[in-house]
N, C-alpha and C. Protein backbone atom coordinates (compact mmCIF):
# COMPACT_ATOMS: atom_id res chain seq x y z
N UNK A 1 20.37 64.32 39.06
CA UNK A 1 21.69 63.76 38.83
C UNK A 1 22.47 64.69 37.92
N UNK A 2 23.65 64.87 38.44
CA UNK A 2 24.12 66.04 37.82
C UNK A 2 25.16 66.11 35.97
N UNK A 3 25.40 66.14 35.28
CA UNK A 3 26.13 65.69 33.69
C UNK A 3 27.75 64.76 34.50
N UNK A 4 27.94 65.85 35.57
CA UNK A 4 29.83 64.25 35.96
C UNK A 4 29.54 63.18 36.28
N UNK A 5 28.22 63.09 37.06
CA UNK A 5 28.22 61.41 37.65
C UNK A 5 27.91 60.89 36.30
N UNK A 6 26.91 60.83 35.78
CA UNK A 6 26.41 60.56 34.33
C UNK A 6 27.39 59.98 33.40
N UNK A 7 27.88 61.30 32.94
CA UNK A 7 29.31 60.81 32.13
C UNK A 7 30.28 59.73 32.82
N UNK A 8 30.61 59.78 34.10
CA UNK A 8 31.48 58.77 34.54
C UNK A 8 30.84 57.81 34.44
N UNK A 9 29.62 57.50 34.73
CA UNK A 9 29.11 55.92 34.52
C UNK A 9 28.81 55.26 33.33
N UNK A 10 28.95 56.42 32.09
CA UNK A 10 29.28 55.97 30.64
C UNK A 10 30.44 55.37 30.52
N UNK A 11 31.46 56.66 31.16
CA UNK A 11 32.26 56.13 30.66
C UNK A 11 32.77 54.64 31.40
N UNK A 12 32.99 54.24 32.28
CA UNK A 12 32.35 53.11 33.28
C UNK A 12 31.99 52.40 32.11
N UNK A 13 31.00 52.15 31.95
CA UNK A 13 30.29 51.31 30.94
C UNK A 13 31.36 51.25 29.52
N UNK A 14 32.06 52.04 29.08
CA UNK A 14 32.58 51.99 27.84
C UNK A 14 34.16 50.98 28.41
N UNK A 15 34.48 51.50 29.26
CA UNK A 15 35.57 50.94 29.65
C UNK A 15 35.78 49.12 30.31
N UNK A 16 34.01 49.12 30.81
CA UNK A 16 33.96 47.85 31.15
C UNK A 16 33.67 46.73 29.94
N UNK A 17 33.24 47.39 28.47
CA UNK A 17 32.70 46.66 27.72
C UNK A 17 34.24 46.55 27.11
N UNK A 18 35.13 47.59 26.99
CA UNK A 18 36.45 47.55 26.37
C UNK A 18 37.24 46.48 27.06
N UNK A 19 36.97 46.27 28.39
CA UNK A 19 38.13 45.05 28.72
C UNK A 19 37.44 44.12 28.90
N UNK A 20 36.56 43.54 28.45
CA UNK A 20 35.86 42.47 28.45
C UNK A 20 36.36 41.88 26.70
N UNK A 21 36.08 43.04 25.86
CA UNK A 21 36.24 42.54 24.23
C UNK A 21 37.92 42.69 24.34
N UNK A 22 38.97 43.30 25.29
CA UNK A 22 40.29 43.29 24.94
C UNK A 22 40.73 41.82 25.26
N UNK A 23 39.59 41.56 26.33
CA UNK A 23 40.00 39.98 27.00
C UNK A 23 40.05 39.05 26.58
N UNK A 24 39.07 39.36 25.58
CA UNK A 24 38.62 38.20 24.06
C UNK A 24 39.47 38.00 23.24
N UNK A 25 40.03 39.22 22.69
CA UNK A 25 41.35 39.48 22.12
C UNK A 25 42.59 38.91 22.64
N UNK A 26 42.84 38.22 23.88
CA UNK A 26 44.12 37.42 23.75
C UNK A 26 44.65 38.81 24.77
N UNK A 27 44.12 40.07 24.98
CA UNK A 27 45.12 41.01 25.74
C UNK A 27 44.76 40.56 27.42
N UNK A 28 45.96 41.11 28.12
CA UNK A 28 45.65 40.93 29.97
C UNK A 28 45.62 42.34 30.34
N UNK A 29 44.69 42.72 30.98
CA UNK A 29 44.78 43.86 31.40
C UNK A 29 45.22 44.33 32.91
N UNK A 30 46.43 45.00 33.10
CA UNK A 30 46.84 45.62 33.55
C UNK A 30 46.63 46.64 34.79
N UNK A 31 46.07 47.64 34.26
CA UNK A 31 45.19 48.58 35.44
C UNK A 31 44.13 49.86 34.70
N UNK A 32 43.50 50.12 35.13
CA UNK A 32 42.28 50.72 34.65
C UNK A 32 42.43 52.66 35.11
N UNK A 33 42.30 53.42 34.19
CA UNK A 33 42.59 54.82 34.69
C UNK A 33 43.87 55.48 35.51
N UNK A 34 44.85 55.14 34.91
CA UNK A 34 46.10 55.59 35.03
C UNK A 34 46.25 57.50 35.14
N UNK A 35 46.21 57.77 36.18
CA UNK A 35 46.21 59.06 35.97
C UNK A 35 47.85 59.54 36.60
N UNK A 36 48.35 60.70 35.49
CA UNK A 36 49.33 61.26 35.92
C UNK A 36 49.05 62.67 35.32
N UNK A 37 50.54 63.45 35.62
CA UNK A 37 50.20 64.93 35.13
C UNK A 37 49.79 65.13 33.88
N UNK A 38 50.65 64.00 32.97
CA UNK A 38 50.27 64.16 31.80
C UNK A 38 48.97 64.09 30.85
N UNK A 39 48.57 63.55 32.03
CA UNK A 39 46.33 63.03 31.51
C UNK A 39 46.28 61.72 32.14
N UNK A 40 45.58 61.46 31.96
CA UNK A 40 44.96 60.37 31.66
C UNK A 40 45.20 58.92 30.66
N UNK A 41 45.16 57.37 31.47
CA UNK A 41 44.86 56.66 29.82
C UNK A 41 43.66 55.52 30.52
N UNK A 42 42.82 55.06 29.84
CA UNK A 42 41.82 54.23 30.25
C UNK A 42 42.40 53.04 30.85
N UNK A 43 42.82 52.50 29.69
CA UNK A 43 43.44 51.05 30.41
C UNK A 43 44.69 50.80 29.76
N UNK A 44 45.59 50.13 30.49
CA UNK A 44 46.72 49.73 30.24
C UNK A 44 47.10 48.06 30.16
N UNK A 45 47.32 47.26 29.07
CA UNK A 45 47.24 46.07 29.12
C UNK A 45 48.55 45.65 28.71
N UNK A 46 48.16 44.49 28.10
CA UNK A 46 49.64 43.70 27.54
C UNK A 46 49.54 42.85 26.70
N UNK A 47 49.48 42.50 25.42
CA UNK A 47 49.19 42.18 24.04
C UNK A 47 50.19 41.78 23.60
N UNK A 48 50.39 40.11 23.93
CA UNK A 48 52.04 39.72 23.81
C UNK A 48 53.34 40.17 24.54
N UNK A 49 54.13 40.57 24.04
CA UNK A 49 55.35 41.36 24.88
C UNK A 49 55.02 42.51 24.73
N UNK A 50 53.56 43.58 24.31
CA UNK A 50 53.78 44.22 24.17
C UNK A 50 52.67 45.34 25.16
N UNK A 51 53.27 46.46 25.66
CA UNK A 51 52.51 47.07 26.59
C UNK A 51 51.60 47.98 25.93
N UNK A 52 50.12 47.82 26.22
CA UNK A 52 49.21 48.90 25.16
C UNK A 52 48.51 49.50 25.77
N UNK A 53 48.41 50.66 25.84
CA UNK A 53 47.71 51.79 26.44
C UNK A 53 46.78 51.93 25.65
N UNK A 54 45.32 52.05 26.20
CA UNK A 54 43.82 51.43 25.16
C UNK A 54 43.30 53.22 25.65
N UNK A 55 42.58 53.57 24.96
CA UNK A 55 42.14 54.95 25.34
C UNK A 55 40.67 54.26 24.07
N UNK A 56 39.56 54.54 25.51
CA UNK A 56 38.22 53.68 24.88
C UNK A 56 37.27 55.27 24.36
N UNK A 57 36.63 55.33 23.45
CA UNK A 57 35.57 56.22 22.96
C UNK A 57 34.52 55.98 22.86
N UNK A 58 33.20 56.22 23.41
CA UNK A 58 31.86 55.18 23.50
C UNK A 58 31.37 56.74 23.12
N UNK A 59 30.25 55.97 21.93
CA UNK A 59 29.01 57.37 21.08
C UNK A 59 28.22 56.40 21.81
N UNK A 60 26.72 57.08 21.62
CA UNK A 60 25.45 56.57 22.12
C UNK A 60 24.66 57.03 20.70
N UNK A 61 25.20 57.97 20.18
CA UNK A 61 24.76 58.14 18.54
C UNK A 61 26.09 59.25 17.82
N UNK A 62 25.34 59.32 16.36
CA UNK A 62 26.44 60.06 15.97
C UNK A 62 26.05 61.15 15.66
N UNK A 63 25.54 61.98 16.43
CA UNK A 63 25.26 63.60 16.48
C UNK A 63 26.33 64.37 16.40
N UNK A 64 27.45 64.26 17.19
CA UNK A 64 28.72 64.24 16.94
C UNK A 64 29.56 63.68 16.53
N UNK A 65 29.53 62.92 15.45
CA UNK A 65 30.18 62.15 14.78
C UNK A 65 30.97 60.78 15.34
N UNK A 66 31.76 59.92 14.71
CA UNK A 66 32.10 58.68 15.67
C UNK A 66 33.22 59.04 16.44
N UNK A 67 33.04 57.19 17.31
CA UNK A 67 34.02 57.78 18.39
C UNK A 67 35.44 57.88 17.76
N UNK A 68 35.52 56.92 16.54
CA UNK A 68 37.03 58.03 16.38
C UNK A 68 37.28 58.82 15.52
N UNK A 69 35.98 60.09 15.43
CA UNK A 69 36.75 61.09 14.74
C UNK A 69 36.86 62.12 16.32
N UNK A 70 36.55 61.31 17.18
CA UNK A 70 36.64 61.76 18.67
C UNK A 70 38.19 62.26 19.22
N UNK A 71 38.77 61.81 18.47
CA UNK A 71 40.58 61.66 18.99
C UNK A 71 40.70 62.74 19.04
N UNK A 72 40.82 63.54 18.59
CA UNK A 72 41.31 64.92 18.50
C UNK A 72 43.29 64.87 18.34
N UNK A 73 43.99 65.95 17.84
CA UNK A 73 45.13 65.73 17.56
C UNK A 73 45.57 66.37 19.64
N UNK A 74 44.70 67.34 20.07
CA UNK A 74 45.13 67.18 21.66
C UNK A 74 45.10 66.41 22.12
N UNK A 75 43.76 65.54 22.04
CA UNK A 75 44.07 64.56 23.13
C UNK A 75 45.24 63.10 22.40
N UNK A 76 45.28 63.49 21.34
CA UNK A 76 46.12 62.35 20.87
C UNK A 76 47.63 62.76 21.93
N UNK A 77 48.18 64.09 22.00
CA UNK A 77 48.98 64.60 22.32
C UNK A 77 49.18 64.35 24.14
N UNK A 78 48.11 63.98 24.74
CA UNK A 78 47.77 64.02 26.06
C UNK A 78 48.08 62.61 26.79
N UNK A 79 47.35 61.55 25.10
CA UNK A 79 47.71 60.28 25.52
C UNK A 79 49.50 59.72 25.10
N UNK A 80 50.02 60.28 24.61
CA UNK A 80 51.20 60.53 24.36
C UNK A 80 52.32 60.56 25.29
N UNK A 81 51.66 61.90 26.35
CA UNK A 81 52.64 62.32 27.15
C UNK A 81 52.51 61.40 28.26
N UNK A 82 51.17 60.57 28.68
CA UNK A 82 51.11 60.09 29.79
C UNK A 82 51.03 58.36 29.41
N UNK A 83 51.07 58.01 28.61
CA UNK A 83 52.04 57.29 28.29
C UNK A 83 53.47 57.01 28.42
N UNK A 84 54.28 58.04 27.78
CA UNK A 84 55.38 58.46 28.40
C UNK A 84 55.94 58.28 29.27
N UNK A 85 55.20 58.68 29.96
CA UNK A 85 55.04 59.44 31.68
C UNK A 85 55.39 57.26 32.18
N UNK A 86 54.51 56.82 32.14
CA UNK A 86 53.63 55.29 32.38
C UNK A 86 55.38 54.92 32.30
N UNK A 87 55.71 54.62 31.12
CA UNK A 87 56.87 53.95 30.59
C UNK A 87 58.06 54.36 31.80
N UNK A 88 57.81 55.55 31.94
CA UNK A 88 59.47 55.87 32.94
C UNK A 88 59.01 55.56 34.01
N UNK A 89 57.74 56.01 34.49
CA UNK A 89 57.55 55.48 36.13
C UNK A 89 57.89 53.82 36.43
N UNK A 90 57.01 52.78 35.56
CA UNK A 90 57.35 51.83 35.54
C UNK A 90 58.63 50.96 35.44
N UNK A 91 59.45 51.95 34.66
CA UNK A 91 60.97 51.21 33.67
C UNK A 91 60.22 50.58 33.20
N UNK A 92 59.26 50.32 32.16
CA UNK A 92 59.33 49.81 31.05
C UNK A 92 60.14 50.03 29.61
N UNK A 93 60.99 48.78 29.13
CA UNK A 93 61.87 49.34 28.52
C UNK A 93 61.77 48.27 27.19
N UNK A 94 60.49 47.42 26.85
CA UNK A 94 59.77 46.79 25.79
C UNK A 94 59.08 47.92 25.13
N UNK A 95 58.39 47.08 23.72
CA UNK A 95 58.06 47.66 22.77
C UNK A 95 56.57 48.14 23.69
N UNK A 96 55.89 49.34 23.18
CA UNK A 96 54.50 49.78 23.57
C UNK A 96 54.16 50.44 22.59
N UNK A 97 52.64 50.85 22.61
CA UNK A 97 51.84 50.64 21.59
C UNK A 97 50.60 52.02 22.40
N UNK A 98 50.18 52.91 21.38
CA UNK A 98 48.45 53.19 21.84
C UNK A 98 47.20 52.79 21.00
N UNK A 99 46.65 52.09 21.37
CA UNK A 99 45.58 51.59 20.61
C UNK A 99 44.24 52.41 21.11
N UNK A 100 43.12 52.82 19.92
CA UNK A 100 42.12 52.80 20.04
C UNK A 100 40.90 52.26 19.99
N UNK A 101 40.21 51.91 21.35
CA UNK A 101 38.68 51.29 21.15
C UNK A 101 37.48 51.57 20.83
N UNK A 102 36.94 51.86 19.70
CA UNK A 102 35.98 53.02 19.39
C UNK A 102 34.81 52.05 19.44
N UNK A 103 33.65 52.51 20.26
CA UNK A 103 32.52 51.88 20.98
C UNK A 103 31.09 52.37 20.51
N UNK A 104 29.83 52.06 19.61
CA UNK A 104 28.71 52.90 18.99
C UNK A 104 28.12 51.49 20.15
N UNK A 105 26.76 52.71 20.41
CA UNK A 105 26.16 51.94 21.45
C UNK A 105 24.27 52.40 20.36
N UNK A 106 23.50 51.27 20.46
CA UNK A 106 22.41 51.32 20.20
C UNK A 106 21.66 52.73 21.12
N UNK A 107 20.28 52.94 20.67
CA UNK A 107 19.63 53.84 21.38
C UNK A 107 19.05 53.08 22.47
N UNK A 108 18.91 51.82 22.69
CA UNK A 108 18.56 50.75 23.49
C UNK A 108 19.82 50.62 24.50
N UNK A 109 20.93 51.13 23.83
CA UNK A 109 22.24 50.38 24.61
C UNK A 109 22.95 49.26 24.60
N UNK A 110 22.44 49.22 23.65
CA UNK A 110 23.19 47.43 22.91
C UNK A 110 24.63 48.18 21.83
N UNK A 111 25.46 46.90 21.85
CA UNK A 111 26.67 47.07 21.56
C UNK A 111 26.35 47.25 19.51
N UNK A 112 26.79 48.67 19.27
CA UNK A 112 26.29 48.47 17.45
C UNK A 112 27.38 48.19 17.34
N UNK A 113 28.36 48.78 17.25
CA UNK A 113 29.64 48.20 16.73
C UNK A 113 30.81 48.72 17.71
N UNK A 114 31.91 47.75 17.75
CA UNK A 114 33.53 47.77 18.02
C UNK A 114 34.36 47.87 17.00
N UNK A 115 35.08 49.01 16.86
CA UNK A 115 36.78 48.91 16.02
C UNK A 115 38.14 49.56 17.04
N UNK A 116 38.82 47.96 17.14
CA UNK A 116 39.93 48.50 17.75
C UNK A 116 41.30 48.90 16.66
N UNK A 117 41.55 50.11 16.82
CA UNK A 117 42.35 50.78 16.15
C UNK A 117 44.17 50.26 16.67
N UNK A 118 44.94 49.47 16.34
CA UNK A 118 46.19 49.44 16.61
C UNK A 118 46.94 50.62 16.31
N UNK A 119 47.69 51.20 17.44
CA UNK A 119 48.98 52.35 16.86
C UNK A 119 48.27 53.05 16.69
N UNK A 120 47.08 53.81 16.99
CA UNK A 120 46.17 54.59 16.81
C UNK A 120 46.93 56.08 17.16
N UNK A 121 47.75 56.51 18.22
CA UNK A 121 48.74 57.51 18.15
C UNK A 121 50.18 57.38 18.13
N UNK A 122 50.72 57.67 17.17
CA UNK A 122 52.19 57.56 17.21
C UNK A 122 52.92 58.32 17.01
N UNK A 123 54.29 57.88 17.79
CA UNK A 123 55.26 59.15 18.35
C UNK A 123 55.82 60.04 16.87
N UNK A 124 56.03 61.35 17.01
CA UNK A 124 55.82 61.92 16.04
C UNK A 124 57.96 62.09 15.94
């Protein structure tokens, strides 16, 4: 099995555990892997009147540190633009939001911890 299928079915897994706990949260979710030129965003929901683009980070440990020192200021920049991007294709013309879901998974695979980050990138 080769490292892309792999990774996609993590990430799969990170994204399915993220809209299950966003669901809990009172959010509706929207659509799942929004891809445009600008990148990528995991999921796109709706949190009151408000439209939130969730960009999920799942560790399995912290060899590389957590998932959100994962953000990076590029990809902050990536989820930004395609966001953006989201807002004009749609005409969305309400308040929106990027939030982060940062996901630590046991060595078993059990859920260690969730922190969802509100406003996690904002427009500069």
């Amino acid at each position: 099995m080769g490292g892309k299928s792999c990774t996609r079915e993590v990430g799969r897994l990170g994204e399915d555990l993220a809209a299950r706990y966003l669901q809990k949260q009172g959010y509706t979710i929207l659509e799942r892997n929004y891809r445009c030129q600008g990148g990528e965003i995991d999921l796109v929901a709706k949190n009151g009147e408000c439209l939130v683009f969730v960009e999920v980070r799942l560790r399995r440990s912290s060899h590389f540190g957590t998932p959100e020192e994962s953000l990076t200021p590029w990809k902050k920049a990536r989820l930004l633009l395609a966001a953006q991007s989201y807002v004009a294709e749609k005409g969305w013309d309400g308040f929106w939001r990027i939030d982060l879901l940062a996901i630590e998974l046991s060595p078993k695979g059990s859920v260690r911890r969730i922190n969802l980050i509100k406003d996690a990138v904002e427009e500069e």
